[in-house]
Protein backbone atom coordinates (compact mmCIF):
# COMPACT_ATOMS: atom_id res chain seq x y z
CA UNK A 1 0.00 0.00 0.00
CA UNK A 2 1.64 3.50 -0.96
CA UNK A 3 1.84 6.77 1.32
CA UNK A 4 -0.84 7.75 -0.91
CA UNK A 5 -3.93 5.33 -0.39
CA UNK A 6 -5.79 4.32 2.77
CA UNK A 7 -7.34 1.33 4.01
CA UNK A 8 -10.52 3.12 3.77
CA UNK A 9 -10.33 3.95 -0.17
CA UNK A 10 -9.52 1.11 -2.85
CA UNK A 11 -6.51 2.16 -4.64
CA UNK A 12 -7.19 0.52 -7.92
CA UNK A 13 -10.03 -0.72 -10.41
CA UNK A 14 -9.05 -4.13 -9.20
CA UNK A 15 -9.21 -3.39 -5.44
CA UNK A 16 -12.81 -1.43 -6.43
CA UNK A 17 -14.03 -4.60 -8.11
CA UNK A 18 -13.00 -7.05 -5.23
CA UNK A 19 -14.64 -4.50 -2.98
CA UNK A 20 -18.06 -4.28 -4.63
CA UNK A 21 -17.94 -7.80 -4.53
CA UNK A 22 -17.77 -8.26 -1.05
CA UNK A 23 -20.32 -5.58 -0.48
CA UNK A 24 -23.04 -7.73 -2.64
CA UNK A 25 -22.16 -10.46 -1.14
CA UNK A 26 -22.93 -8.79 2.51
CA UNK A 27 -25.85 -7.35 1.20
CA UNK A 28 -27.46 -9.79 -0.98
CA UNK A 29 -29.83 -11.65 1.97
CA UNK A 30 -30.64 -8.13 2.88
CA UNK A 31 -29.14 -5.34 5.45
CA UNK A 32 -29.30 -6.62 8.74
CA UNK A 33 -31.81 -5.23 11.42
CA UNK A 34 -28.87 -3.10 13.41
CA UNK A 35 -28.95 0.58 14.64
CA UNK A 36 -26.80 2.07 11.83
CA UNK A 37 -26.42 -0.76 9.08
CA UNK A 38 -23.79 1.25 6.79
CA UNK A 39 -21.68 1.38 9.61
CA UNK A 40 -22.00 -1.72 10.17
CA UNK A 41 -20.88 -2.62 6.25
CA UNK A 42 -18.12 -0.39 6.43
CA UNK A 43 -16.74 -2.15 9.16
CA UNK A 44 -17.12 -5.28 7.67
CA UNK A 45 -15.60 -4.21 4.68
CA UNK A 46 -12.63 -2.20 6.48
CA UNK A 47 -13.95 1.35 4.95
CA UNK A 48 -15.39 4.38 5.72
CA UNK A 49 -19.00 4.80 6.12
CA UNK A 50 -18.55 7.81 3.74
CA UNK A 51 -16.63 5.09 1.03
CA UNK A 52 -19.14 2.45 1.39
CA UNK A 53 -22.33 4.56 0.74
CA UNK A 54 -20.10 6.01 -2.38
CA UNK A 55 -19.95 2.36 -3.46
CA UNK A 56 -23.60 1.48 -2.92
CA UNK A 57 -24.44 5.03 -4.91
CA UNK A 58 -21.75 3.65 -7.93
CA UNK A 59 -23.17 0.16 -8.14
CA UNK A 60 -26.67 2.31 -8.56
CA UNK A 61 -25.56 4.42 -10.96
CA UNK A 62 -23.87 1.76 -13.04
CA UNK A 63 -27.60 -0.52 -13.11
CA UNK A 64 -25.23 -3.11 -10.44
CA UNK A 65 -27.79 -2.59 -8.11
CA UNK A 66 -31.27 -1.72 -8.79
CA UNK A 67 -32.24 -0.03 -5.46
CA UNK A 68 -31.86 -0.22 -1.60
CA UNK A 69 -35.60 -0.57 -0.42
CA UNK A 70 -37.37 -2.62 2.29
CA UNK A 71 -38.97 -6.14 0.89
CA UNK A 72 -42.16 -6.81 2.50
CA UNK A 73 -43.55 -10.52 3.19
CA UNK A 74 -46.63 -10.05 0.99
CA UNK A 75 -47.49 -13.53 2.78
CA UNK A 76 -47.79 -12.37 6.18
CA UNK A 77 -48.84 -8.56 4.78
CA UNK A 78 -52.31 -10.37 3.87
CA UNK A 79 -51.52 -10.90 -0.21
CA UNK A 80 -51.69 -15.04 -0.34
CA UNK A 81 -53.21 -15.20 -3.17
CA UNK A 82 -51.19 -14.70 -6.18
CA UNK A 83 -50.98 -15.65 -10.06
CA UNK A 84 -48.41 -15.37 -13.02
CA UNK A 85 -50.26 -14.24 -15.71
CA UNK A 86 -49.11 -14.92 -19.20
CA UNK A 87 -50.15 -13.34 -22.34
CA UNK A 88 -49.77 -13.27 -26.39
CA UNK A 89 -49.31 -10.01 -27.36
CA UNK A 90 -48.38 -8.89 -30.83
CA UNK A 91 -44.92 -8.31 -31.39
CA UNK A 92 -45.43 -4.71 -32.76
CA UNK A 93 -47.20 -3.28 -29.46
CA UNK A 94 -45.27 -5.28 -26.41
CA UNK A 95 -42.51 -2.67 -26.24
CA UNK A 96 -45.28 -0.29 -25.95
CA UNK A 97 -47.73 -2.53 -23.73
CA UNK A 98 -45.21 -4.26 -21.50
CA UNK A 99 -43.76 -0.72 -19.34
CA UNK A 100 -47.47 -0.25 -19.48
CA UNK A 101 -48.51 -3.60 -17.89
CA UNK A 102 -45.00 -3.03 -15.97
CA UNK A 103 -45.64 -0.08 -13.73
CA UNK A 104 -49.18 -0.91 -12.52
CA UNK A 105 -49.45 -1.10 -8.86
CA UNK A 106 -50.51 -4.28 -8.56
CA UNK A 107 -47.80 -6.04 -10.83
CA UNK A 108 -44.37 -6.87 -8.86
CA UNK A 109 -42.53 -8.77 -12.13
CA UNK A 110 -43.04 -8.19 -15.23
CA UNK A 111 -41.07 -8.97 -18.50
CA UNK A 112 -40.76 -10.16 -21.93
CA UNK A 113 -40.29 -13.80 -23.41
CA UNK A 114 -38.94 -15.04 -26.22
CA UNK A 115 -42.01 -17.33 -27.79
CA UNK A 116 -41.31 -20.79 -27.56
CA UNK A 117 -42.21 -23.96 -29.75
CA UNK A 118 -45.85 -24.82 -27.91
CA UNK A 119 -45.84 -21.79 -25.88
CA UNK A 120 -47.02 -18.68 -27.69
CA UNK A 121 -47.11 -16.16 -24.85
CA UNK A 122 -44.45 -13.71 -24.86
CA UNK A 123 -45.37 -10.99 -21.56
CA UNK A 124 -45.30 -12.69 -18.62
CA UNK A 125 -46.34 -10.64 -14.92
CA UNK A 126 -47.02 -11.61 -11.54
CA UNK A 127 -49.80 -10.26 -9.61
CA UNK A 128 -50.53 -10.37 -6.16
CA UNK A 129 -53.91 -9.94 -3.92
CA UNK A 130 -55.64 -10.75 -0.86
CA UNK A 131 -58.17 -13.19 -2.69
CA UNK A 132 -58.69 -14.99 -5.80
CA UNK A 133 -61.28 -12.68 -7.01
CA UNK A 134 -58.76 -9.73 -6.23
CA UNK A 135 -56.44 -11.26 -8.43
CA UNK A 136 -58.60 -12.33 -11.07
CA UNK A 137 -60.03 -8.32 -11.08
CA UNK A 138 -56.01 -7.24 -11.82
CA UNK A 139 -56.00 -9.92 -14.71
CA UNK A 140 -59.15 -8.14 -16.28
CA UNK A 141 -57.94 -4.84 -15.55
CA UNK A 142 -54.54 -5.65 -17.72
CA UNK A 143 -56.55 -7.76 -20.49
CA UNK A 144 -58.76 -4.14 -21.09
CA UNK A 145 -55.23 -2.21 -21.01
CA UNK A 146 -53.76 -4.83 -23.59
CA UNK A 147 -57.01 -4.56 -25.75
CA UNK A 148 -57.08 -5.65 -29.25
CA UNK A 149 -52.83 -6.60 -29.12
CA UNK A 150 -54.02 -9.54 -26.89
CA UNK A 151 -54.63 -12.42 -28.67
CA UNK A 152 -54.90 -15.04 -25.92
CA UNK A 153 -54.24 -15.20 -21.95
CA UNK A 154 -53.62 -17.69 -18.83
CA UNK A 155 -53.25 -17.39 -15.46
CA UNK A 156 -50.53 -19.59 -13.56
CA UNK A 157 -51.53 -19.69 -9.79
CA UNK A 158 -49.14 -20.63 -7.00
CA UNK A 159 -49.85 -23.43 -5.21
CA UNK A 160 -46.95 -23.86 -2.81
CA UNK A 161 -43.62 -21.97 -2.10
CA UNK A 162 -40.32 -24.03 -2.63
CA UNK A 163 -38.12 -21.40 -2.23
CA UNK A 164 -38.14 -17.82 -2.35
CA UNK A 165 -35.50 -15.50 -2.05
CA UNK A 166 -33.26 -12.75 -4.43
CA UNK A 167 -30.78 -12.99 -6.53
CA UNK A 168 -27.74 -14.60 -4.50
CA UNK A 169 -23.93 -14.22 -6.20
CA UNK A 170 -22.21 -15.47 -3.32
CA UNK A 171 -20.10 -18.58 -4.47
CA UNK A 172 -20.59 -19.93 -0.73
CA UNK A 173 -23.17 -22.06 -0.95
């Protein structure tokens, strides 16, 4: 280490890159329920508070990281029902249609598919609600948003969790 870097700030791209790392890998089962969790990364990562909340904002900025947000249990928040909902919708509209279907408040995933041999739906979201008829209400509400670009529909409901959790990069397993 030179006269000119401190422990606190990486001192190359390398060092950066090993740090961010880390910092995902800390982070990915979520922050942990302490008084001042930043200081409590920083210390596991042997930086500054200051450095570590630079790193966070960085990994933002670069699309790295998405955001930093709470992540209710929509289980125990009342929303057990839920259903993926998969639709055909003509290639020309679904960049239009699919932000559309995207930011409604009731969708929590939503993307596009590649077609497949036997399986002609293409937009794919998940919707959650506290009953069956709630969910099946969201399902309408998209199919009038879609309109005419819709061609045909199913709903894929949830009948147990295996697993659920995020994205986890950590090669310790």
């Amino acid at each position: 280490m030179s006269a000119c870097t401190s422990r606190s700030e990486p001192s190359d791209a390398h060092e950066s890159m090993e740090l961010a790392k880390r910092l995902v890998e800390l982070t990915e089962a979520g922050l942990p329920l302490v008084d001042d969790p930043w200081a409590w990364l920083a210390e596991r990562l042997g930086t500054s508070i200051e450095v570590t909340l630079e790193l966070l904002q960085r990994l933002q900025t670069e699309g790295a990281i998405r955001r930093i947000a709470a992540v209710p249990n929509h289980y125990r928040l009342g929303y057990r029902h839920n259903g993926m909902t998969v639709w055909d919708v003509d290639d020309a509209e679904i960049t239009r249609l699919g932000p559309l279907i995207g930011s409604q408040a009731f969708v929590s995933h939503c993307y596009r598919r590649p077609r497949q041999p036997g399986w002609h739906y293409n937009l794919f979201a998940m919707v959650h609600g506290r009953s069956a008829e709630e969910i099946e209400a969201y399902r309408a509400e998209i199919r009038q948003l879609l309109g005419s670009a819709c061609r045909a529909e199913e709903m894929l409901v949830s009948s147990r969790i295996l697993k659920k959790t995020g994205l986890r990069v950590s090669s310790r397993r």
